[in-house]
Protein backbone atom coordinates (compact mmCIF):
# COMPACT_ATOMS: atom_id res chain seq x y z
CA UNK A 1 0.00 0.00 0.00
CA UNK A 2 1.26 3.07 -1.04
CA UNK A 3 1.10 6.52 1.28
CA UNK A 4 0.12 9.57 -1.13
CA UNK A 5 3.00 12.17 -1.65
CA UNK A 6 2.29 15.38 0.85
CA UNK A 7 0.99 18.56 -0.95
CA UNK A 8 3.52 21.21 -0.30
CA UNK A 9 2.33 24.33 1.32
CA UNK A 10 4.28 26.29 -0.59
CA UNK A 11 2.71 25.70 -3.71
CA UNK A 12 -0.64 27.60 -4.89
CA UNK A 13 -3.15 25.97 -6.51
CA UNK A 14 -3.97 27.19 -9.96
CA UNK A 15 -6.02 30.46 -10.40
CA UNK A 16 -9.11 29.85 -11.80
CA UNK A 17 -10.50 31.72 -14.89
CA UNK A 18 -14.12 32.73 -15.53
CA UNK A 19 -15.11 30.83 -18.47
CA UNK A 20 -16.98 33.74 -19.80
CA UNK A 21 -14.29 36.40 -18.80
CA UNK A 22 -12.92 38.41 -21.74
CA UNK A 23 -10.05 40.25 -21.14
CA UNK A 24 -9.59 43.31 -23.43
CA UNK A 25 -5.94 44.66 -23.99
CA UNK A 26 -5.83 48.63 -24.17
CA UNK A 27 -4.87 51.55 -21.93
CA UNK A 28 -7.90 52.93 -19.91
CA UNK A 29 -5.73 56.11 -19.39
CA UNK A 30 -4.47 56.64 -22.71
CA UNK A 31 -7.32 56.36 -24.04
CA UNK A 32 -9.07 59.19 -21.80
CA UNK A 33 -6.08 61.86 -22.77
CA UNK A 34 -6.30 60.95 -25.93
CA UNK A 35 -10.29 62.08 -26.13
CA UNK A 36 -9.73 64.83 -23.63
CA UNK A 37 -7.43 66.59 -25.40
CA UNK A 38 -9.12 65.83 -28.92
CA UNK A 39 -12.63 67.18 -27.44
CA UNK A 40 -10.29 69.94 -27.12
CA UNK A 41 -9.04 70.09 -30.87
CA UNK A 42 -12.48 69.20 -31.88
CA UNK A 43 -14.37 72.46 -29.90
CA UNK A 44 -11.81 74.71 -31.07
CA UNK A 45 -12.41 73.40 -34.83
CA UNK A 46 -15.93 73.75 -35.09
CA UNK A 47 -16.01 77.14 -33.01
CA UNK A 48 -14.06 78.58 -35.30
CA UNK A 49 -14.10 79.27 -38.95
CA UNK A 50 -14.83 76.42 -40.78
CA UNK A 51 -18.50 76.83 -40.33
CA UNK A 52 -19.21 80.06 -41.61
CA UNK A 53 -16.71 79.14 -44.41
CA UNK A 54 -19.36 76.59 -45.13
CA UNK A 55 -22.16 78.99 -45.15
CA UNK A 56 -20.06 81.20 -47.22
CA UNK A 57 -19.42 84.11 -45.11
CA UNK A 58 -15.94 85.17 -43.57
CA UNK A 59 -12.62 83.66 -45.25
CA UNK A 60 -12.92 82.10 -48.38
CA UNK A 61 -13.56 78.93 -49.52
CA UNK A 62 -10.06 78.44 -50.61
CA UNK A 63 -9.46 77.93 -46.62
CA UNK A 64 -11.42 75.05 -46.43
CA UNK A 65 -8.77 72.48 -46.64
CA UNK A 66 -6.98 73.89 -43.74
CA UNK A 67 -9.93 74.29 -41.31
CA UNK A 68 -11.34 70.82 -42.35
CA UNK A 69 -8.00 69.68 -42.15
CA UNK A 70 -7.92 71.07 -38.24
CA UNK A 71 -11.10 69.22 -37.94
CA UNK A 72 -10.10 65.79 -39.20
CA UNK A 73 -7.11 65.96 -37.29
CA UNK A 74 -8.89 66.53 -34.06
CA UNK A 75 -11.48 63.44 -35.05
CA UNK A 76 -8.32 61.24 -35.77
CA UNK A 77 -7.69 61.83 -32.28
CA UNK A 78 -10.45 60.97 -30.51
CA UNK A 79 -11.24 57.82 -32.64
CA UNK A 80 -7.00 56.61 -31.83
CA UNK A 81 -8.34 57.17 -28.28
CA UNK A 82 -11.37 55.05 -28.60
CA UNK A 83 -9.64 52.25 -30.55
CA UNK A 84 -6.85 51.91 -27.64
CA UNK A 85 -9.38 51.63 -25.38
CA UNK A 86 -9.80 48.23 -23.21
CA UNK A 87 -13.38 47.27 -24.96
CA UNK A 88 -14.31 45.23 -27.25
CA UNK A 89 -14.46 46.05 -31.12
CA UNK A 90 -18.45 45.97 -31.77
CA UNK A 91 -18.25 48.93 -28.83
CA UNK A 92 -14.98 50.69 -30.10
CA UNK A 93 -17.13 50.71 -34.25
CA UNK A 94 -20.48 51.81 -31.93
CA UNK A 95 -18.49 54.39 -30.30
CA UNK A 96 -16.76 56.31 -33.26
CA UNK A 97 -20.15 56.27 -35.08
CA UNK A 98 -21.44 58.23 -32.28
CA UNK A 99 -18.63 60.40 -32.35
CA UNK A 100 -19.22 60.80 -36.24
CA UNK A 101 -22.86 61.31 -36.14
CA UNK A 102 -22.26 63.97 -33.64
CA UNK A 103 -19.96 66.25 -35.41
CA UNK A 104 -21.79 65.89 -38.18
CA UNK A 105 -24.37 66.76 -36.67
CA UNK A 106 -22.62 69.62 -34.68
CA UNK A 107 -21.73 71.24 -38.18
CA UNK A 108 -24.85 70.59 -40.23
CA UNK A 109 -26.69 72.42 -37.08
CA UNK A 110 -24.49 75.14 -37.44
CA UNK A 111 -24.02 75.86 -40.70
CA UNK A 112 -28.28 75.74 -41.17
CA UNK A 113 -28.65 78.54 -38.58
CA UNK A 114 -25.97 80.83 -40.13
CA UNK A 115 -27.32 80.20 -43.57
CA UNK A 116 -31.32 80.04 -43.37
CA UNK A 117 -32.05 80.86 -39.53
CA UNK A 118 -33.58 77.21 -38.83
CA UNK A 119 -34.24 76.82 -35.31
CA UNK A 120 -33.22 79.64 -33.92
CA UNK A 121 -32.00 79.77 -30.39
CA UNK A 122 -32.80 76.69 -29.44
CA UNK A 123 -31.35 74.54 -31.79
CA UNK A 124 -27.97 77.18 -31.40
CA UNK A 125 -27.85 76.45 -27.39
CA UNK A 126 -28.33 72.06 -28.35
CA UNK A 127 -27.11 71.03 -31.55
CA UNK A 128 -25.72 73.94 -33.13
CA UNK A 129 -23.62 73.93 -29.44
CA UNK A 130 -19.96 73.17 -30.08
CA UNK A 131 -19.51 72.97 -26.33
CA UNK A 132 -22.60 70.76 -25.15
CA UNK A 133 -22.43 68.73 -28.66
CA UNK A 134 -18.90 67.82 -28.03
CA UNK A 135 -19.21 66.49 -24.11
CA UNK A 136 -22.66 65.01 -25.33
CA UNK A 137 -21.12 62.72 -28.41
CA UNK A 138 -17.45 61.99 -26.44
CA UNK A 139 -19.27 61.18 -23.13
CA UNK A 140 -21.71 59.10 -24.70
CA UNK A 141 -18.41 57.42 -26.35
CA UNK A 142 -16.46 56.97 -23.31
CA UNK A 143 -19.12 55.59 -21.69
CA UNK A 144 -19.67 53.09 -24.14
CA UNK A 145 -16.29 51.92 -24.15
CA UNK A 146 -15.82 51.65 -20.51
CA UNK A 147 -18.94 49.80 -19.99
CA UNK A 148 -19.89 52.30 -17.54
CA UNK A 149 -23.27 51.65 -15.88
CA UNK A 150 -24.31 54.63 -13.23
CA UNK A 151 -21.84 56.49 -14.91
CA UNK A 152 -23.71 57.24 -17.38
CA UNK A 153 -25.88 59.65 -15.26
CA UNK A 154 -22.84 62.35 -15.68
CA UNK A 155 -24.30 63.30 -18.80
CA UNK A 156 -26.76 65.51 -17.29
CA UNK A 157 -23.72 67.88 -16.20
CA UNK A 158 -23.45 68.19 -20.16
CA UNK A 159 -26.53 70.39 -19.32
CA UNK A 160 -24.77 73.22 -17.77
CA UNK A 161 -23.43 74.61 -20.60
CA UNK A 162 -26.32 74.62 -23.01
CA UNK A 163 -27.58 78.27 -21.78
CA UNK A 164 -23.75 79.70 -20.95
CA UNK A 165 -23.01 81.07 -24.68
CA UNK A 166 -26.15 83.03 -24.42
CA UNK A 167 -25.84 83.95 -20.68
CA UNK A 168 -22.25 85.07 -21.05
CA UNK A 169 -23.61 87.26 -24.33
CA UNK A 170 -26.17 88.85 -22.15
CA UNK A 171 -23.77 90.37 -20.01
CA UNK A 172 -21.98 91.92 -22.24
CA UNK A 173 -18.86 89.77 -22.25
CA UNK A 174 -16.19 89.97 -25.29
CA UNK A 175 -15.49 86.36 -26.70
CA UNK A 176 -12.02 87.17 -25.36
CA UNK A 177 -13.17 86.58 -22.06
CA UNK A 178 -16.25 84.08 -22.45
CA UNK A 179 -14.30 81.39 -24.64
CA UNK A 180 -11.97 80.96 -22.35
CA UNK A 181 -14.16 80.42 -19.91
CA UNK A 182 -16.60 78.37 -21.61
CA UNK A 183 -13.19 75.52 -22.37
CA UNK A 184 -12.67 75.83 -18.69
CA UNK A 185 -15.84 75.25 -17.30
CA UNK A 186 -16.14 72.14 -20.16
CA UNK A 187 -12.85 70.88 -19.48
CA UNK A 188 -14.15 70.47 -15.48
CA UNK A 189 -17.26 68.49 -16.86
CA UNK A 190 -15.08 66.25 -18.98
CA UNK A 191 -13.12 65.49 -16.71
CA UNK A 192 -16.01 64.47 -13.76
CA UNK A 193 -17.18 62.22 -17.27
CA UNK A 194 -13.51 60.56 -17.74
CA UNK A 195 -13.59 60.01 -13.81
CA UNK A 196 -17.27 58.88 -13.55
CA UNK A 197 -16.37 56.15 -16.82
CA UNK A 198 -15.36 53.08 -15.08
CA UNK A 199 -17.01 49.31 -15.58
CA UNK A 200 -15.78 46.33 -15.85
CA UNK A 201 -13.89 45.26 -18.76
CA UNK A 202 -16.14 42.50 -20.03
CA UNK A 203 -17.88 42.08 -23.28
């Protein structure tokens, strides 16, 4: 009869795996630089001139390629952001269509209120919003890719800065002063969204 070898205490047993656990390689904080500072690139483009080179008012049209150049460069940004992301790839495509469809929409919006009036103020505090449009489409991106679940309730801070254009025009304030102001007060909102994106990383 044989005595069974003794287990050694030293040795740990192997880990066990979830079956159904799906690890997804990427940088969580890469990924939220890289969309911070190209909600950045992509508020400064489409406050600036391309849109009312669209409508056909300010520089000419032989600008274009530089302004739309400005704004592609700030979209390749936050779409490198999303794809480093640790998510899957059906949520990285789902998230840079929403990014897409919101700058689209962003400029469309714009360029329709310079050029026929459509919508008036309304549609120039929500859509036609550079500021609101762009924590709106990249928040709703993040939070896709970071399978966020209560998170997602920081969206209603994107809110606060649907009335501030008009507010800050009210009192008299010289776009000197109220731009700057208006990236600050975003850039504190993004940043509660980065913070507020977290979920587990499984598909």
């Amino acid at each position: 009869m044989t005595t069974p070898e003794p287990t050694s205490p030293h040795v740990a047993p192997p880990a066990y795996v979830e079956p159904n656990e799906i690890v997804h390689h990427g940088s969580a904080l890469a990924s939220a630089v890289a969309l911070y500072l190209g909600g950045y690139l992509v508020i400064a483009a489409a406050s600036g001139q391309l849109v009312t080179a669209l409508a056909g008012f300010g520089v000419g049209l032989e600008y274009l390629p530089l302004l739309g150049g400005q704004l592609l460069f700030a979209l390749v940004a936050v779409i490198v952001g999303l794809l480093i992301a640790p998510a899957a790839a059906a949520r990285k495509i789902v998230a840079i269509v929403v990014v897409l469809g919101g700058v689209a929409g962003l400029i469309a919006a714009e360029t329709a209120r310079i050029t026929s009036g459509v919508g008036g103020i309304p549609l120039s505090m929500t859509l036609g919003n550079p500021y609101f449009m762009t924590l709106l489409a990249l928040g709703t991106a993040w939070f896709i890719v970071r399978y966020a679940r209560f998170g997602w309730l920081a969206l209603l801070l994107c809110a606060v800065v649907i009335p501030l254009p008009y507010l800050f025009s009210f009192a008299g304030l010289s776009v000197a002063v109220s731009q700057p102001v208006l990236l600050i007060i975003t850039g504190i909102i993004g940043l509660g969204i980065l913070a507020a994106g977290r979920g587990p990383r499984r598909a």
